[in-house]
N, C-alpha and C. Protein backbone atom coordinates (compact mmCIF):
# COMPACT_ATOMS: atom_id res chain seq x y z
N UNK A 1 166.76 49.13 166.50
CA UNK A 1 167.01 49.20 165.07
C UNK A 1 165.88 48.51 164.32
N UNK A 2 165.33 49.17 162.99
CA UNK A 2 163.92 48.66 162.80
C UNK A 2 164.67 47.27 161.42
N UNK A 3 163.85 46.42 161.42
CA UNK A 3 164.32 45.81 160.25
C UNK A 3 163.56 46.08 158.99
N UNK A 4 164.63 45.79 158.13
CA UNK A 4 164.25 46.03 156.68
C UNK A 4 164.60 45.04 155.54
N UNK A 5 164.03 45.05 154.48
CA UNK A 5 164.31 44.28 153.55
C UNK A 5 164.41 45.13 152.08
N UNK A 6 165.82 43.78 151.92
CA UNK A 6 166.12 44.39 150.75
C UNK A 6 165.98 43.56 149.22
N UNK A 7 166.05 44.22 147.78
CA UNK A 7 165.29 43.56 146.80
C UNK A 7 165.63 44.27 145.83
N UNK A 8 166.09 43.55 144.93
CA UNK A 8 166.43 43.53 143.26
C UNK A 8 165.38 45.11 142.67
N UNK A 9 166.11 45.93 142.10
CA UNK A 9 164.93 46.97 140.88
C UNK A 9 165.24 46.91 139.92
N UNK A 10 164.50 45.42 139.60
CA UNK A 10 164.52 45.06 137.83
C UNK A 10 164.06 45.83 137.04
N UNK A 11 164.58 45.97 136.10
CA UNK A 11 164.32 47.13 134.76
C UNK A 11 164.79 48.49 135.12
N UNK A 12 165.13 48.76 136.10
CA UNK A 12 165.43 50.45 136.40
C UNK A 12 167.55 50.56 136.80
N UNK A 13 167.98 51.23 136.16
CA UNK A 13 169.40 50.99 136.08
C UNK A 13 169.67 52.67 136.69
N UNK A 14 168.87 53.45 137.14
CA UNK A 14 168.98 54.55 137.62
C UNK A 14 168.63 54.75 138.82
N UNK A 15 169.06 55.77 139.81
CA UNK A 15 168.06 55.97 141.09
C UNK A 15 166.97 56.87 140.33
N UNK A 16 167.40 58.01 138.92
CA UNK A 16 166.47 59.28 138.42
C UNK A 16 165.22 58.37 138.51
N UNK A 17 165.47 57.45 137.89
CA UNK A 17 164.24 56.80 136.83
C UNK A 17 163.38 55.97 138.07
N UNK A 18 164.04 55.44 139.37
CA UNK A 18 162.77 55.05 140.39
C UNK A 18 162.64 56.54 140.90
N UNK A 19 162.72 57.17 141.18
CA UNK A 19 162.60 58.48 141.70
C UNK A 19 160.79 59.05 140.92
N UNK A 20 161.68 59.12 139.48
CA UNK A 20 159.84 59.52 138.98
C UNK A 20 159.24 58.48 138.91
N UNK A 21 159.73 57.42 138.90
CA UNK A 21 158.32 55.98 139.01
C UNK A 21 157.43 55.99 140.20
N UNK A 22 158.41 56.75 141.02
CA UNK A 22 157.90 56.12 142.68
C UNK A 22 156.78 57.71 142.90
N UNK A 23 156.78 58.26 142.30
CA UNK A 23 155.80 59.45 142.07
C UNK A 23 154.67 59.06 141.32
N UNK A 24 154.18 58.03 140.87
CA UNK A 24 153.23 57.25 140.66
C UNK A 24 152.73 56.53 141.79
N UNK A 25 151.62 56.49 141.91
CA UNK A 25 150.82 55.78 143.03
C UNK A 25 150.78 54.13 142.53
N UNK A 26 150.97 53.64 141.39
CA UNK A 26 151.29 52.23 140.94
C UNK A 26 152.82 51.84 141.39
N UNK A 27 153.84 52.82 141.34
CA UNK A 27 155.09 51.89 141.51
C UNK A 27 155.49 52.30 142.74
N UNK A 28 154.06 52.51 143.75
CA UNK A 28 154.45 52.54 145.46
C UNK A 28 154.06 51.15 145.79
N UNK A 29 153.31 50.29 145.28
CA UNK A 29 153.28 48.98 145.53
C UNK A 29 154.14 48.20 144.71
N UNK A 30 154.52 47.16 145.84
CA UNK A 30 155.72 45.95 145.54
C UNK A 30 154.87 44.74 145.19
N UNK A 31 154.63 43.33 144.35
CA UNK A 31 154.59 42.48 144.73
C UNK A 31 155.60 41.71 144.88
N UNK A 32 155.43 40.29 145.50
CA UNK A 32 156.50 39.36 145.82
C UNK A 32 155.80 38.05 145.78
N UNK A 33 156.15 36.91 145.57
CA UNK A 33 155.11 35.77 145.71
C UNK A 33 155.11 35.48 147.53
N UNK A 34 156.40 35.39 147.75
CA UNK A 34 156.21 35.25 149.29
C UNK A 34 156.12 36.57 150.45
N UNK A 35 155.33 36.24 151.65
CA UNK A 35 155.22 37.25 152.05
C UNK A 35 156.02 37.16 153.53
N UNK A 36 157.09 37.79 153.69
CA UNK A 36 157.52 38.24 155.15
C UNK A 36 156.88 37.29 156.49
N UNK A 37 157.42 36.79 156.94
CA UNK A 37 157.02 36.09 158.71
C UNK A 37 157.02 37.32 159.81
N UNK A 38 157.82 38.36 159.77
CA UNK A 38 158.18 39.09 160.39
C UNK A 38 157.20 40.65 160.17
N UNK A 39 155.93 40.52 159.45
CA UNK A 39 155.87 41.90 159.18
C UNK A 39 155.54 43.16 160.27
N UNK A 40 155.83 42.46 161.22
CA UNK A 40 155.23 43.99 162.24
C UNK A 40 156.49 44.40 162.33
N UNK A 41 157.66 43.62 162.85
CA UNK A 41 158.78 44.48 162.57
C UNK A 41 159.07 45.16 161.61
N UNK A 42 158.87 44.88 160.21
CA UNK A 42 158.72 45.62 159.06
C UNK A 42 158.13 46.62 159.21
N UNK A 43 157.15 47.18 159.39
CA UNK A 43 155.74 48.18 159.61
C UNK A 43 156.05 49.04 160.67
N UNK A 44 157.27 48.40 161.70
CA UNK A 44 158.04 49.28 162.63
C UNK A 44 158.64 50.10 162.65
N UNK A 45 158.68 51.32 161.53
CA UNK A 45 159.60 51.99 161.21
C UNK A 45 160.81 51.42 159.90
N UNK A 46 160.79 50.07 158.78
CA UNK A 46 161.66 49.52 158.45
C UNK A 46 161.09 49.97 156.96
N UNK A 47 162.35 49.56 156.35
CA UNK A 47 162.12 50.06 154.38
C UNK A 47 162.70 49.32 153.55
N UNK A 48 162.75 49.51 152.70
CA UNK A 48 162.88 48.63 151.06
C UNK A 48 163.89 49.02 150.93
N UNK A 49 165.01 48.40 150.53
CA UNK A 49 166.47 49.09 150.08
C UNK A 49 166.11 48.40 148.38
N UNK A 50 166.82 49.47 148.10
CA UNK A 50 166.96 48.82 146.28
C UNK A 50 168.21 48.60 145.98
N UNK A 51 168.66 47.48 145.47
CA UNK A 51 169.80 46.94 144.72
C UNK A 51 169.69 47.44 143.13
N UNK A 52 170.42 48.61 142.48
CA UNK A 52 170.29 48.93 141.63
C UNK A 52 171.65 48.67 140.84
N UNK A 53 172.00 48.11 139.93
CA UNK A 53 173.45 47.95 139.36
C UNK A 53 174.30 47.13 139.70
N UNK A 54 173.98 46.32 141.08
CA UNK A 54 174.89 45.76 141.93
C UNK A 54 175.50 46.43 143.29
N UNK A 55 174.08 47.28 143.60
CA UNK A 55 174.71 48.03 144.94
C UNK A 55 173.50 48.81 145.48
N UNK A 56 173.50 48.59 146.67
CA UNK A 56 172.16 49.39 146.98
C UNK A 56 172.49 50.47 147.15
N UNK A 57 171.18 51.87 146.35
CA UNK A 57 171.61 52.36 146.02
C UNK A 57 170.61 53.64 146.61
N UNK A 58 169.64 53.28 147.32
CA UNK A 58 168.31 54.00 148.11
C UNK A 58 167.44 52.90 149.15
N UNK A 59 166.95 54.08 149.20
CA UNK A 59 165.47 52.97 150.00
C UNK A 59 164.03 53.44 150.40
N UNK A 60 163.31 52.98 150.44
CA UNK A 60 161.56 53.72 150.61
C UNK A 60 160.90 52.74 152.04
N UNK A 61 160.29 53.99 152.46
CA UNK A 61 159.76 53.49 153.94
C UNK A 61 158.54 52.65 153.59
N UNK A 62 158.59 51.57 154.49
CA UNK A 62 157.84 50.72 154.35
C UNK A 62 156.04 51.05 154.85
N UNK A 63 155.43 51.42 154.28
CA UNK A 63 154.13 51.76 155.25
C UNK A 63 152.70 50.52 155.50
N UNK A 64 153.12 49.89 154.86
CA UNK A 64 152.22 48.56 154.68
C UNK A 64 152.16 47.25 154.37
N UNK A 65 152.25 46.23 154.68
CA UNK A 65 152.67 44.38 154.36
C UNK A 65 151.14 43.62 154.35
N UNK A 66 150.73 43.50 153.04
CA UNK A 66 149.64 42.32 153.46
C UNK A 66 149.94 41.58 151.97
N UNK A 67 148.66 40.56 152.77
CA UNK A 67 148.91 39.25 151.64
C UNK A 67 147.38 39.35 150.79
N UNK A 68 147.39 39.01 149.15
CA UNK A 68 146.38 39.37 148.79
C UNK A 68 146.05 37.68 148.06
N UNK A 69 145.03 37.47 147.96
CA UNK A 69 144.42 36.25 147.42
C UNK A 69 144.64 35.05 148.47
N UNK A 70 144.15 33.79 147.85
CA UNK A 70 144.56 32.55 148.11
C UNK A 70 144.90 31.33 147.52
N UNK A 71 146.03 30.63 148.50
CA UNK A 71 146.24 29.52 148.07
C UNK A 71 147.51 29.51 146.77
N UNK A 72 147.45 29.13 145.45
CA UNK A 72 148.41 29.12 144.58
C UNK A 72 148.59 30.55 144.26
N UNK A 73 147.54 31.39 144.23
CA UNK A 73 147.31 32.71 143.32
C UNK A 73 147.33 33.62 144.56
N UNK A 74 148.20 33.29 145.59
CA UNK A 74 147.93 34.51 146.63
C UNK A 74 149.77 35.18 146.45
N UNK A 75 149.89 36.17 146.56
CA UNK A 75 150.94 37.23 146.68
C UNK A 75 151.23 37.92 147.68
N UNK A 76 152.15 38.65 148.14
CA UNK A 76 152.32 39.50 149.03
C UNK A 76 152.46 40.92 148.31
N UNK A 77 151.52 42.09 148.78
CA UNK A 77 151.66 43.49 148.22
C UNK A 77 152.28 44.34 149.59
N UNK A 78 153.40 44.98 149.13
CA UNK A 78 154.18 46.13 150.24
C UNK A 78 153.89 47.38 149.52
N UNK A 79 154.11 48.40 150.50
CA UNK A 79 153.09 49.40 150.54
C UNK A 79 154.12 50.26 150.25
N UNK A 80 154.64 51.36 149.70
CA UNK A 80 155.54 52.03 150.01
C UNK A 80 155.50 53.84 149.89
N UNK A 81 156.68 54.35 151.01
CA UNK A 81 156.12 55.81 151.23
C UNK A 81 156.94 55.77 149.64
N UNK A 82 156.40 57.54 149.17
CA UNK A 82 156.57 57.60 147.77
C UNK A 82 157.83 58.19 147.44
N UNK A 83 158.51 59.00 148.69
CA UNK A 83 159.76 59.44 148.97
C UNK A 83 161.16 58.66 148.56
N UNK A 84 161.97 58.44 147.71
CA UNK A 84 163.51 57.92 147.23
C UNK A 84 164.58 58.49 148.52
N UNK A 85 164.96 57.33 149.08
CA UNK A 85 166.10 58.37 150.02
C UNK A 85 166.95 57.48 149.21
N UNK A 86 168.42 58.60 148.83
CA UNK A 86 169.64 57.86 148.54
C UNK A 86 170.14 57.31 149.66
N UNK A 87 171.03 56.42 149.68
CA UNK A 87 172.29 55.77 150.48
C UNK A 87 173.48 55.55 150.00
N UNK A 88 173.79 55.33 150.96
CA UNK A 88 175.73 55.24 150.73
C UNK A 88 175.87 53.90 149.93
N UNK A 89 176.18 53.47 149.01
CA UNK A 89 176.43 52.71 147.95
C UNK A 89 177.17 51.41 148.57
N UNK A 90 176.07 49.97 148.59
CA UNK A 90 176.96 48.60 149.17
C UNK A 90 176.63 47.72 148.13
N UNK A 91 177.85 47.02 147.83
CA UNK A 91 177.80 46.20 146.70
C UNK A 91 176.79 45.30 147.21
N UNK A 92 176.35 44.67 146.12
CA UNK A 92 175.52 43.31 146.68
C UNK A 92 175.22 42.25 145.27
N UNK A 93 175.41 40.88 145.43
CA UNK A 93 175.40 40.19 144.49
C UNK A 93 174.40 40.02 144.16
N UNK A 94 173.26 39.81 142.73
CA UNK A 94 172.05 39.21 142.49
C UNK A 94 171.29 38.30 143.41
N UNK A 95 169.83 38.43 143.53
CA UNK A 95 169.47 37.14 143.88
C UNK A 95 167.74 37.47 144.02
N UNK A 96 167.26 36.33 144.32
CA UNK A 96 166.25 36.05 144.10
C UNK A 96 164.89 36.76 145.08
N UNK A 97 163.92 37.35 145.09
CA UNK A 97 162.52 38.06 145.39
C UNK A 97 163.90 38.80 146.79
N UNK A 98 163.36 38.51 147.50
CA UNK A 98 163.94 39.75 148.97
C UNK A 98 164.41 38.70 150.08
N UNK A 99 165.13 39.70 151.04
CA UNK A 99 166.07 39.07 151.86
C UNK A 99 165.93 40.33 153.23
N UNK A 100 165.65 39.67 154.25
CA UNK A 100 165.86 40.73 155.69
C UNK A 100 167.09 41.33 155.54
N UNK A 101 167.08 42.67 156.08
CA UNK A 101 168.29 43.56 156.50
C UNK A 101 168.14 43.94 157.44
N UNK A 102 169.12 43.53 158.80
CA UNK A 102 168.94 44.15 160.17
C UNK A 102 169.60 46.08 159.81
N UNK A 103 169.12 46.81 160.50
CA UNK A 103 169.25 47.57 160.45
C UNK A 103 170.50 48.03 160.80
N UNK A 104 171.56 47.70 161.62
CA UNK A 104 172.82 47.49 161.92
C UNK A 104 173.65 47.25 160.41
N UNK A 105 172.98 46.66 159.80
CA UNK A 105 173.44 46.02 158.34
C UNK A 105 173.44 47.31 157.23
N UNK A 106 172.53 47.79 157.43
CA UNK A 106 171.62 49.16 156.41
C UNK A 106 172.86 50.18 156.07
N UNK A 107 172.84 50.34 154.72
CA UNK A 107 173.26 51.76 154.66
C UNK A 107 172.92 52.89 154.93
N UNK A 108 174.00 53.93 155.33
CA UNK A 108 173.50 55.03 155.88
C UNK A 108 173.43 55.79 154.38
N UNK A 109 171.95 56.74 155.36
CA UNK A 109 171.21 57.45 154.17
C UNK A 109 172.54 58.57 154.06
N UNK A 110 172.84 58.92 152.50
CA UNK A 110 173.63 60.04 152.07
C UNK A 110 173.36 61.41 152.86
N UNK A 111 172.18 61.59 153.28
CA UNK A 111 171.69 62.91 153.63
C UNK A 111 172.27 62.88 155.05
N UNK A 112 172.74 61.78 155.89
CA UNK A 112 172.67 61.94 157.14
C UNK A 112 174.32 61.29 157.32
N UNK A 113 175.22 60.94 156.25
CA UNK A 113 176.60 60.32 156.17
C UNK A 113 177.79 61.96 156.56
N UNK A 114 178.39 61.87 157.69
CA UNK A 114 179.16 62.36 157.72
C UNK A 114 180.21 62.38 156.95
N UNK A 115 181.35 63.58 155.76
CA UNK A 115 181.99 63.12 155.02
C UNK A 115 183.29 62.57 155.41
N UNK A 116 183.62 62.72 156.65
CA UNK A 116 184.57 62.42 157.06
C UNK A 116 184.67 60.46 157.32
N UNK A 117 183.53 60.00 157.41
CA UNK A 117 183.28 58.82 157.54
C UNK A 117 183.92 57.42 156.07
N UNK A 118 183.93 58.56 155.00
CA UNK A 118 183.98 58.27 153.93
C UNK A 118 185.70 58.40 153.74
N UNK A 119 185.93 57.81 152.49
CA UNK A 119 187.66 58.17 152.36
C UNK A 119 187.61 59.24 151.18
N UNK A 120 188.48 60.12 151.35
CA UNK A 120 188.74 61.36 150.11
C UNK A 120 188.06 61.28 149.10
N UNK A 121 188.57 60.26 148.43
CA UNK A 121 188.85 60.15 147.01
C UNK A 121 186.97 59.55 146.74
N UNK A 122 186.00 59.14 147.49
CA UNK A 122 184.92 58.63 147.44
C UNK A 122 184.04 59.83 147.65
N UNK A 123 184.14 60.67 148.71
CA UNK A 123 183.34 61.57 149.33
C UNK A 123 183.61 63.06 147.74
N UNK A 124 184.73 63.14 146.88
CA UNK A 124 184.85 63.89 146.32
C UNK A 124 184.05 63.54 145.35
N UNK A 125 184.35 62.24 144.20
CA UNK A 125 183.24 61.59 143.63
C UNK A 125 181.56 61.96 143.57
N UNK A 126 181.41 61.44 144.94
CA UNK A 126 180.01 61.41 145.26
C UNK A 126 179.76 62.67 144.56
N UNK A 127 180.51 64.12 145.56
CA UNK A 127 179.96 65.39 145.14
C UNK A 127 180.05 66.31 143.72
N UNK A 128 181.04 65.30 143.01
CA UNK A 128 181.13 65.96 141.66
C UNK A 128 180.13 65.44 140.60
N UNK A 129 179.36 63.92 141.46
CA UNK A 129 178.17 63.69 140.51
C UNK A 129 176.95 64.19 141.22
N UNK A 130 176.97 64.93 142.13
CA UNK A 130 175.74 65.23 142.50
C UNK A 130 175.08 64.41 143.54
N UNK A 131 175.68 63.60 144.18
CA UNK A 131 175.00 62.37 144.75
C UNK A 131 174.89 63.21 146.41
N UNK A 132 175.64 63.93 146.72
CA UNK A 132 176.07 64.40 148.09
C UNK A 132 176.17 66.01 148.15
């Protein structure tokens, strides 16, 4: 299972609206002040989940982790594929720059969620907004 990390999408209250951002070659890079201990596992197949509203709500494959500058003024820039995959919707409380997600942890992508996995009254939802 590859690991991933997950992270706040301040200013964007939509998946539409990262969807065409992330079709920009500017909002495929992340910064963060701190950078990952772990990044080869990251770079292993692992992705960005977005917390949008209070629930993650997608995620973008991770294709790159480095650290840029030094010292006070150095950052971490993540690389990201330009592709939006939805996911199955997990609450999650606010908090601060990013946090590991074992992959065991991860929501499953919508495209690949069996509906039966889901309960009625959720799986009907989903498909009357379009999500599924």
């Amino acid at each position: 299972m590859p690991l991933n990390l997950i992270k706040l999408c301040v200013g964007v209250s939509e998946i539409e609206t990262l969807e065409r951002n992330a079709a920009r070659s500017d909002w495929r890079l992340v910064h963060t002040r701190m950078t990952p201990k772990r990044v080869t596992e990251l770079e292993d197949g692992g992705s960005l989940y977005w917390v949008i509203k209070g629930s993650v709500a997608c995620r973008q494959v991770i294709l790159d982790i480095k650290t840029v500058g030094e010292g006070a003024a150095s950052r971490c820039e993540i690389k990201l594929a330009p592709e939006v995959i939805r996911t199955a919707p997990l609450a999650r409380r606010p908090f601060q720059g990013w946090r590991y997600l074992d992959g065991k942890d991860a929501p499953a992508d919508l495209t690949t969620l069996d509906p039966t996995d889901l309960p009625d009254d959720l799986a009907r939802e989903l498909r009357e907004l379009g999500a599924w």
